[in-house]
N, C-alpha and C. Protein backbone atom coordinates (compact mmCIF):
# COMPACT_ATOMS: atom_id res chain seq x y z
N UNK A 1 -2.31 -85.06 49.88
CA UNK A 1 -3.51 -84.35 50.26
C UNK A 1 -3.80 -83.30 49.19
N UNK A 2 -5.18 -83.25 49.13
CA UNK A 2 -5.00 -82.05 47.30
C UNK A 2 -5.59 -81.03 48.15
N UNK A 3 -5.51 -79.76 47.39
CA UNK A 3 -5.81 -78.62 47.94
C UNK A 3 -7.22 -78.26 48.72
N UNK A 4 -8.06 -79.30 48.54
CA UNK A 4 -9.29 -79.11 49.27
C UNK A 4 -8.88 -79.49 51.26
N UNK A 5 -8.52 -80.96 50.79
CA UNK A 5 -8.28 -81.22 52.22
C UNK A 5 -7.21 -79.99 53.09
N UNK A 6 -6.33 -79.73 52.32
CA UNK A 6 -5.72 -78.58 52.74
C UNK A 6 -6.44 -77.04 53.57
N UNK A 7 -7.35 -77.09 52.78
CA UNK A 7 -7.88 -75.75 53.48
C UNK A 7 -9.09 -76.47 54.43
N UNK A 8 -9.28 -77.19 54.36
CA UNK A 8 -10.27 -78.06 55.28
C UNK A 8 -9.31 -77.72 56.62
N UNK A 9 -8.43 -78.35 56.53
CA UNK A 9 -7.56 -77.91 57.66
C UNK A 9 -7.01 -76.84 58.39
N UNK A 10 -7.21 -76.05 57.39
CA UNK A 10 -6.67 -74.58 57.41
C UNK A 10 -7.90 -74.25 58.49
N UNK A 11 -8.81 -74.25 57.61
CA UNK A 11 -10.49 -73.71 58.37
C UNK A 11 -10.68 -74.59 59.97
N UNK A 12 -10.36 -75.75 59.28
CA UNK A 12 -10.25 -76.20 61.20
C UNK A 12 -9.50 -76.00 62.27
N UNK A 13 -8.29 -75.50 61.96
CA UNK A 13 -7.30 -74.88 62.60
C UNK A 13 -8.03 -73.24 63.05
N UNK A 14 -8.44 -72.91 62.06
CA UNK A 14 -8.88 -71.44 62.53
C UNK A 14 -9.97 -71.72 63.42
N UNK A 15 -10.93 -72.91 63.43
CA UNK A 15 -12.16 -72.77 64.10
C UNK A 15 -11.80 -73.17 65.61
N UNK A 16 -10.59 -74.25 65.84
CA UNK A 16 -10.07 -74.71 67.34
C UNK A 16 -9.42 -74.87 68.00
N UNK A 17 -8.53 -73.35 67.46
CA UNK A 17 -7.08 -73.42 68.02
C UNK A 17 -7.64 -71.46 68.53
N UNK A 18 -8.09 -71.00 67.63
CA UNK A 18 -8.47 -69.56 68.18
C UNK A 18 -9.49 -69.38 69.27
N UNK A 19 -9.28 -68.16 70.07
CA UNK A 19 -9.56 -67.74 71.05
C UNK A 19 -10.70 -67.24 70.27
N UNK A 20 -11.87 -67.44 71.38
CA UNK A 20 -13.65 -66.60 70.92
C UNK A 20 -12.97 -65.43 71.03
N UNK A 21 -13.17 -63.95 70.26
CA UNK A 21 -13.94 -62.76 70.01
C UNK A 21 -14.53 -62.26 69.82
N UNK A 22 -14.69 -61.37 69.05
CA UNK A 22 -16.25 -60.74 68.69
C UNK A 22 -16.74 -61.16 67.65
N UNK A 23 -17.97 -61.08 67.54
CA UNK A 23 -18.86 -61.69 65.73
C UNK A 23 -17.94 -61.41 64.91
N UNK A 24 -16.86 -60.68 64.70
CA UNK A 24 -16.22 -60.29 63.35
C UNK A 24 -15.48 -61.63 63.32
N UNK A 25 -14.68 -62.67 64.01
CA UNK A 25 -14.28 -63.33 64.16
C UNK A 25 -14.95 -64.57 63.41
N UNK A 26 -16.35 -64.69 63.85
CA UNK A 26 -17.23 -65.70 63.42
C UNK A 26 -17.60 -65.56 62.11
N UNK A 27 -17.44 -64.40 61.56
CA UNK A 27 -17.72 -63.99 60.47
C UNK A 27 -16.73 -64.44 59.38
N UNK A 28 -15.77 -64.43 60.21
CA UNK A 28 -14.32 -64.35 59.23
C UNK A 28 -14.55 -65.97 59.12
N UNK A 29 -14.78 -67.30 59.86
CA UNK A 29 -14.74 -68.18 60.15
C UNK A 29 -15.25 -68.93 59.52
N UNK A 30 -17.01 -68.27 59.34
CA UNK A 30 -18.02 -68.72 58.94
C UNK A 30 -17.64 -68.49 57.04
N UNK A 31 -17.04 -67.49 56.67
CA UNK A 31 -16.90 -66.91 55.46
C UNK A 31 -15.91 -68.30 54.78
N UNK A 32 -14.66 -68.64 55.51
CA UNK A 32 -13.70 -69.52 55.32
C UNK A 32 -14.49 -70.81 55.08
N UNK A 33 -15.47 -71.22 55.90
CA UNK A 33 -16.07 -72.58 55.62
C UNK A 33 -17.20 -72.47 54.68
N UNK A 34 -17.62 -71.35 54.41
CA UNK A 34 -18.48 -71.28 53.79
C UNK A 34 -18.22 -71.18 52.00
N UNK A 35 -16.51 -70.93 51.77
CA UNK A 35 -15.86 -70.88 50.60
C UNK A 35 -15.32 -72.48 50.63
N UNK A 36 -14.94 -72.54 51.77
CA UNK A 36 -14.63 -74.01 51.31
C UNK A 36 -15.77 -75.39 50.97
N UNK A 37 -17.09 -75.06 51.48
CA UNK A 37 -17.84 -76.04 51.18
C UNK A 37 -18.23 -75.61 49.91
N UNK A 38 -18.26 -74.58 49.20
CA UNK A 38 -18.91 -74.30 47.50
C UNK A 38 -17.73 -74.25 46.41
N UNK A 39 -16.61 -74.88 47.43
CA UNK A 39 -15.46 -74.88 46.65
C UNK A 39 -15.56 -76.49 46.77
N UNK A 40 -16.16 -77.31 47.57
CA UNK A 40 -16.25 -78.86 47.46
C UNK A 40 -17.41 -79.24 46.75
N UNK A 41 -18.50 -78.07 46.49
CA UNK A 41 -19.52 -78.53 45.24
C UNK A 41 -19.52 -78.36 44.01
N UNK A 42 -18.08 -77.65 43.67
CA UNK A 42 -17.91 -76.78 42.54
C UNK A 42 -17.09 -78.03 41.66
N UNK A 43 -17.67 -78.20 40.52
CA UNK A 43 -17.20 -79.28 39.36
C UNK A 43 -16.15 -78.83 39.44
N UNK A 44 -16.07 -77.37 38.51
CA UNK A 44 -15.06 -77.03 37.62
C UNK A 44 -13.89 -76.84 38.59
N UNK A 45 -13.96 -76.56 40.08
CA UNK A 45 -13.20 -76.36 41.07
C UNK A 45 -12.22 -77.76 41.30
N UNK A 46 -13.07 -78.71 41.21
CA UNK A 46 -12.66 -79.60 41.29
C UNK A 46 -11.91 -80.77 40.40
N UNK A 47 -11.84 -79.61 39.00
CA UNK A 47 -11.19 -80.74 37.93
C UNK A 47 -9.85 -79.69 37.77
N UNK A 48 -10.07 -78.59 38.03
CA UNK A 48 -9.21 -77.65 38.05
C UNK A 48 -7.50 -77.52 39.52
N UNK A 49 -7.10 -78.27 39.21
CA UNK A 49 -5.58 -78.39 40.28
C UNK A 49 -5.18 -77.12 40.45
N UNK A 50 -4.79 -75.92 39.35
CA UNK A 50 -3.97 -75.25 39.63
C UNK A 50 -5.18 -73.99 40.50
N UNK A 51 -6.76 -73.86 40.09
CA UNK A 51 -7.12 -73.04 40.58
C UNK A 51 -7.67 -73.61 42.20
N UNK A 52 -7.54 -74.80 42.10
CA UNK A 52 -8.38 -75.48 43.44
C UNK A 52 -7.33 -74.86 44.59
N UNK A 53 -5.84 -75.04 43.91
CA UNK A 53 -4.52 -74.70 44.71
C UNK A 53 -3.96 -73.78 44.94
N UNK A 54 -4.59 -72.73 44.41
CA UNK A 54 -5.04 -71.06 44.35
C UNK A 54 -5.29 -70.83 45.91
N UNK A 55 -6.44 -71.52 45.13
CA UNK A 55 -8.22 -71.27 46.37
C UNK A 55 -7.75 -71.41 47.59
N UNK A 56 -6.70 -72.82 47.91
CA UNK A 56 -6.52 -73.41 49.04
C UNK A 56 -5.74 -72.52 49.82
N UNK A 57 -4.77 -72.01 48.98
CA UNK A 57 -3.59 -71.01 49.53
C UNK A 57 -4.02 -69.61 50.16
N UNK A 58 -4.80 -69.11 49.01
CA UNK A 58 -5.68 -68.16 49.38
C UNK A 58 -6.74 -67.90 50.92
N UNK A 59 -7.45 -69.37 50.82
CA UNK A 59 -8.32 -69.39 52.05
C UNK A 59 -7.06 -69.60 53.90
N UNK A 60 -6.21 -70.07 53.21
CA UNK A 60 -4.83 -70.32 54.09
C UNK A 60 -4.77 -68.70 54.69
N UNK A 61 -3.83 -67.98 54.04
CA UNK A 61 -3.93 -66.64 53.80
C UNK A 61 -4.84 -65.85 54.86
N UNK A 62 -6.31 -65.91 54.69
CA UNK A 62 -7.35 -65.53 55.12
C UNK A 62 -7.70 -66.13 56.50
N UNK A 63 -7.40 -67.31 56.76
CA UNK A 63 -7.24 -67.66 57.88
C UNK A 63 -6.91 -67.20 58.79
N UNK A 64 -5.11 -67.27 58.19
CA UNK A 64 -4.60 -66.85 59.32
C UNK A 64 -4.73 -65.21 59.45
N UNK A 65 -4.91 -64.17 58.57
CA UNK A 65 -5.32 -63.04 58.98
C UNK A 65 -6.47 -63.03 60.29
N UNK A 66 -7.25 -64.30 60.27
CA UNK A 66 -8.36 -63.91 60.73
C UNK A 66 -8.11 -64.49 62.45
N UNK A 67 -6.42 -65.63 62.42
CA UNK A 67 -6.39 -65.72 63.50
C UNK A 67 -5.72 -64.51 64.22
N UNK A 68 -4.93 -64.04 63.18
CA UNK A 68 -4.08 -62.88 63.82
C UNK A 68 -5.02 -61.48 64.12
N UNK A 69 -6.46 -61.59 63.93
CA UNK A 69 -7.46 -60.51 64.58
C UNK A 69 -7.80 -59.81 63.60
N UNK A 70 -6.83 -60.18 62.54
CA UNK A 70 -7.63 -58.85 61.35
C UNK A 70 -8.40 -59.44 60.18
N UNK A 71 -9.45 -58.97 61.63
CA UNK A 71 -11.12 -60.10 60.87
C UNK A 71 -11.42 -59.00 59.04
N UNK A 72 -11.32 -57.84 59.29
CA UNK A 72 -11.80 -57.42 58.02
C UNK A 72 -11.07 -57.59 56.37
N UNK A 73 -9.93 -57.65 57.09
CA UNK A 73 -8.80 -58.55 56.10
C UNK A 73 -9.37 -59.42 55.22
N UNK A 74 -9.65 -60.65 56.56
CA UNK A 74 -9.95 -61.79 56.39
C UNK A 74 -11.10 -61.89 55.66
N UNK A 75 -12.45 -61.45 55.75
CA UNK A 75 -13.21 -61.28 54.88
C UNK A 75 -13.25 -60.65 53.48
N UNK A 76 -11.99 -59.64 53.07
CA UNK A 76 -11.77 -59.59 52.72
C UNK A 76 -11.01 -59.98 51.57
N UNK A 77 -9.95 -61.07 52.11
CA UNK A 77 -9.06 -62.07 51.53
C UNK A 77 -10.19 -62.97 50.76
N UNK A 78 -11.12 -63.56 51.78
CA UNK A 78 -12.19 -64.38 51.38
C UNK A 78 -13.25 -64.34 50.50
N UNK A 79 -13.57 -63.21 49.86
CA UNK A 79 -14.35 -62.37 48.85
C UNK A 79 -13.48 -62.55 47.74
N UNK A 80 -12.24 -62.02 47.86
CA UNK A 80 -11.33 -62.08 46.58
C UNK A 80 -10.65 -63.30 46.10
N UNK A 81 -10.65 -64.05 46.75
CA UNK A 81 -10.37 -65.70 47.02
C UNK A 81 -11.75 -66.20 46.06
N UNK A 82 -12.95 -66.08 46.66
CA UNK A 82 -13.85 -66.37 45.98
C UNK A 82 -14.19 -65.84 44.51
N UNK A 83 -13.52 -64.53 44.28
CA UNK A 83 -13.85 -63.68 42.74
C UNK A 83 -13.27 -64.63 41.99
N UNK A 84 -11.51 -64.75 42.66
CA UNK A 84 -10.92 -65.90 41.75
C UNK A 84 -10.75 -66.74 41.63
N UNK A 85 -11.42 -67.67 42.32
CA UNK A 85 -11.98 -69.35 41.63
C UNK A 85 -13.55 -69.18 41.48
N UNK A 86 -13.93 -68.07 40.86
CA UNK A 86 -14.90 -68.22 40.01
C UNK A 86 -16.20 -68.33 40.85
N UNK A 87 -16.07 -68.48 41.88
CA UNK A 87 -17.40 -68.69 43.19
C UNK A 87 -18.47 -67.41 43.40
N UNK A 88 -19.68 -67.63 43.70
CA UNK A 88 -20.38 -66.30 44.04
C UNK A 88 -19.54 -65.27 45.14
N UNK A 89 -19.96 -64.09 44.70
CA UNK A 89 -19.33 -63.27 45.29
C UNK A 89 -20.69 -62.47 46.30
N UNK A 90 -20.71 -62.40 47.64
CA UNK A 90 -21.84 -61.64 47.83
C UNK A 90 -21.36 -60.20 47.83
């Protein structure tokens, strides 16, 4: 499995195994899938192993902060995750 499908999983794990909370939650959620789908349109992401496997670990990381409640973390993690595989940063 290469590092995409990996965090695919990661992100689906976070989306249906966690308990609803508050928008910060959805946020954190929405942020995770939202790195992982511009991380599945991204060429250079995708010829790139060692940074794709970064990314994957990273969004892992962020996940689970975000299952363990610490949504600002998690958005957090997910911003800096994104600085370093090169992705827009909002």
């Amino acid at each position: 499995m290469n590092a995409y499908g990996k965090a695919t999983l990661v992100a689906a794990a976070l989306l249906f195994t966690a308990p609803a909370f508050a928008q910060t939650e959805a946020d954190c959620e929405a942020a995770v899938q939202q790195t992982q789908n511009d991380a599945d349109n991204n060429a250079e992401l995708q010829t790139n192993d060692g940074r794709a496997e970064e990314l994957a670990t990273n969004l892992a990381r962020a996940s689970t902060a975000g299952i363990d409640g610490d949504y600002e973390k998690c958005l957090e993690m997910v911003r800096d995750a994104r600085g370093a595989a090169g992705l827009r940063v909002d």
